[in-house]
C-alpha atoms as a PDB file:
ATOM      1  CA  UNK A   1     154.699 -95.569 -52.887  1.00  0.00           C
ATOM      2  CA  UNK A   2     155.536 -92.226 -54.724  1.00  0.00           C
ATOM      3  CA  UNK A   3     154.562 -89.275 -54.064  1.00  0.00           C
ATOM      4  CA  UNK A   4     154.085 -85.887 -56.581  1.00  0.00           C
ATOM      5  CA  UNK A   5     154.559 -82.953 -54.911  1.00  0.00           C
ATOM      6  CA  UNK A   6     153.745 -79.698 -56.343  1.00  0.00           C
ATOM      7  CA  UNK A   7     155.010 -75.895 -56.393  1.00  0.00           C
ATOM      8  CA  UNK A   8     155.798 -74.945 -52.558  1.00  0.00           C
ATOM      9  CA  UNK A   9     155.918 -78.748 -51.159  1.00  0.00           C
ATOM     10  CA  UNK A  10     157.895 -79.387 -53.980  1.00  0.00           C
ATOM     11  CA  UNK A  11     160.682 -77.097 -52.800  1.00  0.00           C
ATOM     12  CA  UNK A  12     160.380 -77.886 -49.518  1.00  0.00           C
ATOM     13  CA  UNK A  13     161.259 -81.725 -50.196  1.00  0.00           C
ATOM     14  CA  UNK A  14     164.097 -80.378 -52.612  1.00  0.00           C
ATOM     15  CA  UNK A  15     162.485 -83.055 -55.194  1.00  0.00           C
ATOM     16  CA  UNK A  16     159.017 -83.853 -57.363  1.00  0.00           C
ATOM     17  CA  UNK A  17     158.856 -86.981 -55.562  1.00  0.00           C
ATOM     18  CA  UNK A  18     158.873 -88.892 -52.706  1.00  0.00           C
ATOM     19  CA  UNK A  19     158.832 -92.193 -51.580  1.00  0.00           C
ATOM     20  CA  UNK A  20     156.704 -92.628 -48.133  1.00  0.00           C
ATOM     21  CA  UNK A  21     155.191 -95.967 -46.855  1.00  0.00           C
ATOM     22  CA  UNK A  22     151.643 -95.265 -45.480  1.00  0.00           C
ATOM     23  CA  UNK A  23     148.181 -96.912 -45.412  1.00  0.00           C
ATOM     24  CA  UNK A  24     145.723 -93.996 -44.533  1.00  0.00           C
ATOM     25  CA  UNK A  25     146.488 -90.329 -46.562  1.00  0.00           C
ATOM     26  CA  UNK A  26     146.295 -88.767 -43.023  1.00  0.00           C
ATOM     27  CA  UNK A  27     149.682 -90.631 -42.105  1.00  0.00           C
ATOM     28  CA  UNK A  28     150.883 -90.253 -45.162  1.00  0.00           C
ATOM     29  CA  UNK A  29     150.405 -86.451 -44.819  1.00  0.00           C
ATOM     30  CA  UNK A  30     151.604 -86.867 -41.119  1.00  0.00           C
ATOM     31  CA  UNK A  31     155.055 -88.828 -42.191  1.00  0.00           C
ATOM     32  CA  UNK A  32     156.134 -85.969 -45.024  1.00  0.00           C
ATOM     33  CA  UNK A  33     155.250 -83.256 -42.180  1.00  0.00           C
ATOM     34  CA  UNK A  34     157.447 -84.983 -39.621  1.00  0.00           C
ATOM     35  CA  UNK A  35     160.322 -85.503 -42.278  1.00  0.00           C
ATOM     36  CA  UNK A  36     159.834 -81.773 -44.212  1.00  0.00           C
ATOM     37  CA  UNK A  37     159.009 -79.525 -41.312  1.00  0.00           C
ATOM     38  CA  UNK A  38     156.220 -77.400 -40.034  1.00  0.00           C
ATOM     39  CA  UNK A  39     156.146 -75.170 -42.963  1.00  0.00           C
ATOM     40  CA  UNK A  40     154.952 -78.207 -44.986  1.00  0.00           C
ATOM     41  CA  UNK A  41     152.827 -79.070 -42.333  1.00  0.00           C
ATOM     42  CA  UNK A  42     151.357 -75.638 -42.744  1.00  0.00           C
ATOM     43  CA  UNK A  43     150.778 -75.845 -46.003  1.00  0.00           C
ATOM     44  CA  UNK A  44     149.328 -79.142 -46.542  1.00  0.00           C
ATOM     45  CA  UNK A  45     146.699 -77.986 -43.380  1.00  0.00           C
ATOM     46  CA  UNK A  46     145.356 -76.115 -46.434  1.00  0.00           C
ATOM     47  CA  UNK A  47     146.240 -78.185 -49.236  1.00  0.00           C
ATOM     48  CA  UNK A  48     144.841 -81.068 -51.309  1.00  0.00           C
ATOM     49  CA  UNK A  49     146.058 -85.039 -51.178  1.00  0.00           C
ATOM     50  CA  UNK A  50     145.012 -86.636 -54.631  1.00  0.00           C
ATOM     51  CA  UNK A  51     144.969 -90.577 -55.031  1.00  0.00           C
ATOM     52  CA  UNK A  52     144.213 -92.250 -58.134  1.00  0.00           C
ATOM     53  CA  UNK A  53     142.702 -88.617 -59.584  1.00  0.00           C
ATOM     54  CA  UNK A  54     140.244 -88.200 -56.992  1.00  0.00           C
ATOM     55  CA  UNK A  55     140.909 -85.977 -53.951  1.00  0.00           C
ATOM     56  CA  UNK A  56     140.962 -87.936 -50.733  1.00  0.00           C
ATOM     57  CA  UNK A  57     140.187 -87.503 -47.009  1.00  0.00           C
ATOM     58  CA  UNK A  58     142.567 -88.256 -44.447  1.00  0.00           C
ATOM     59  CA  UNK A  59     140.969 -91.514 -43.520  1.00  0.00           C
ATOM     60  CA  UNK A  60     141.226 -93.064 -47.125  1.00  0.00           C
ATOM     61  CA  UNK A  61     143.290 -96.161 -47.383  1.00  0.00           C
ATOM     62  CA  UNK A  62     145.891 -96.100 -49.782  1.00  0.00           C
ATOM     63  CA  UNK A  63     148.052 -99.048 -51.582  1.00  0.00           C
ATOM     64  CA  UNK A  64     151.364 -98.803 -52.506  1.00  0.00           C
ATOM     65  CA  UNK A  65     150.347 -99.127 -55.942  1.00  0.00           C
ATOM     66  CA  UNK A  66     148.321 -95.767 -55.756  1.00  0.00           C
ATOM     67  CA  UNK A  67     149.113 -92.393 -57.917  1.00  0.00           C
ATOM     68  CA  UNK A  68     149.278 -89.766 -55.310  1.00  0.00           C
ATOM     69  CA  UNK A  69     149.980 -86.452 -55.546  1.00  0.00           C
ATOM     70  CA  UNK A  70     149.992 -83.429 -53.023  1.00  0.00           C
ATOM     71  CA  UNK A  71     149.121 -80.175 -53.856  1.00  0.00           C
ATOM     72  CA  UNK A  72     149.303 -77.002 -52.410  1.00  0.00           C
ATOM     73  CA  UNK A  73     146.657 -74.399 -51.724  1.00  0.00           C
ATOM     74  CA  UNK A  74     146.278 -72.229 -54.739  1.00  0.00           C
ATOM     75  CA  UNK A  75     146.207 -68.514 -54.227  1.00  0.00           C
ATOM     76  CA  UNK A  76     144.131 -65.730 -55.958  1.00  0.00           C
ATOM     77  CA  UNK A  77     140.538 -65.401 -56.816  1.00  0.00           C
ATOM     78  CA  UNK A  78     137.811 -64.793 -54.432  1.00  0.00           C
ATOM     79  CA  UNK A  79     134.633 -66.549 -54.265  1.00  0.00           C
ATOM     80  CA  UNK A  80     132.207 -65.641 -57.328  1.00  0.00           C
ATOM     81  CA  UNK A  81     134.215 -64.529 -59.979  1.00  0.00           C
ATOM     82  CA  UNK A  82     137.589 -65.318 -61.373  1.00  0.00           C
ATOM     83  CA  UNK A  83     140.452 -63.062 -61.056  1.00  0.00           C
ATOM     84  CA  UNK A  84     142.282 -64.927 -64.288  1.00  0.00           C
ATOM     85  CA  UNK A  85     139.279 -63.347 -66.212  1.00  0.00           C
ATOM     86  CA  UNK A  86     137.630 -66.466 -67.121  1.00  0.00           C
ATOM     87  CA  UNK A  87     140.498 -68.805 -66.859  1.00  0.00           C
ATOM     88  CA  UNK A  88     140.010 -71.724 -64.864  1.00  0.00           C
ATOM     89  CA  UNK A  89     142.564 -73.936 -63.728  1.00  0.00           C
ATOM     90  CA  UNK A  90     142.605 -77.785 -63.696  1.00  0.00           C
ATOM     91  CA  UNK A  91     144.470 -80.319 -61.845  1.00  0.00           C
ATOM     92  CA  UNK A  92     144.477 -83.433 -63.283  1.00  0.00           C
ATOM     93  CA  UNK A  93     146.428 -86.473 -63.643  1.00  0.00           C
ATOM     94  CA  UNK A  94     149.166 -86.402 -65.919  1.00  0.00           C
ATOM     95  CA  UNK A  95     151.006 -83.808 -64.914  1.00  0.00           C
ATOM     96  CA  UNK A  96     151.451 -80.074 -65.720  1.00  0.00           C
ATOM     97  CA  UNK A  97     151.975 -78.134 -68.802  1.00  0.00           C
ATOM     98  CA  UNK A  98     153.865 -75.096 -67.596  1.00  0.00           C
ATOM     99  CA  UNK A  99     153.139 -72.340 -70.034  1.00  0.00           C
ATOM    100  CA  UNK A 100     149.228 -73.313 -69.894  1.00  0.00           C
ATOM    101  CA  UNK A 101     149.353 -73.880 -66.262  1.00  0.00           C
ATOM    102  CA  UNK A 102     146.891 -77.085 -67.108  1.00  0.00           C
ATOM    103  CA  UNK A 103     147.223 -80.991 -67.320  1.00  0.00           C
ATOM    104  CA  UNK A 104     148.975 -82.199 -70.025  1.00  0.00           C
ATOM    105  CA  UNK A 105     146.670 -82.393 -73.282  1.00  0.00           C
ATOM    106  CA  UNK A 106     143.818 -79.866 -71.325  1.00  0.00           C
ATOM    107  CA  UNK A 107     143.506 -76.547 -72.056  1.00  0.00           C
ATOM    108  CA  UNK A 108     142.134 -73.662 -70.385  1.00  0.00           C
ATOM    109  CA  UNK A 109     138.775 -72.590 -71.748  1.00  0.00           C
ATOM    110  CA  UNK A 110     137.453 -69.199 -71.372  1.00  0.00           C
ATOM    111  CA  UNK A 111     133.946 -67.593 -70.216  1.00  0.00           C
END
């Protein structure tokens, strides 16, 4: 299946995507860790695995037909209020729209 990878994983894999053959997300997460290093490893101990737009557990099965994407911890913030001053971010399938920061065709709305 292919894999999106995102921001820090991406330039730790040197590409957007992967291939990886894995039934469960957890060995999925395991086989990228073993072939990109501990730093991935690290981050992905923090990060988020997405499958068909949903984020998934470890134990979720997987087919090779499945849109998954792996995305690093985001940074900033604190809990309560927003450090982008009302700006929230969104992940969603599609991919990214660099300048807003958002899925393509989303934009940011404001508090």
């Amino acid at each position: 299946m292919k894999v999106r990878l995102f921001a820090a994983l991406k330039d730790l894999a040197g590409a957007s995507e992967v291939d990886v053959e894995a039934s469960t997300v957890g060995g999925l997460v395991e086989q990228l860790s073993q072939r990109f290093g501990p730093s991935f490893d690290r981050i992905m101990s923090a990060g988020t695995v997405v499958v068909d737009g949903e984020k998934a557990p470890p134990d979720r099965e997987i087919s090779p037909d499945a849109e998954v994407a792996l995305l690093p911890p985001v940074s900033g913030g604190s809990s309560g209020e927003s450090s982008h001053r009302g700006r929230r971010s969104c992940w969603l399938r599609g991919g990214l729209d660099q300048k807003e920061g958002c899925a393509v065709g989303h934009r940011h709305r404001s508090s």
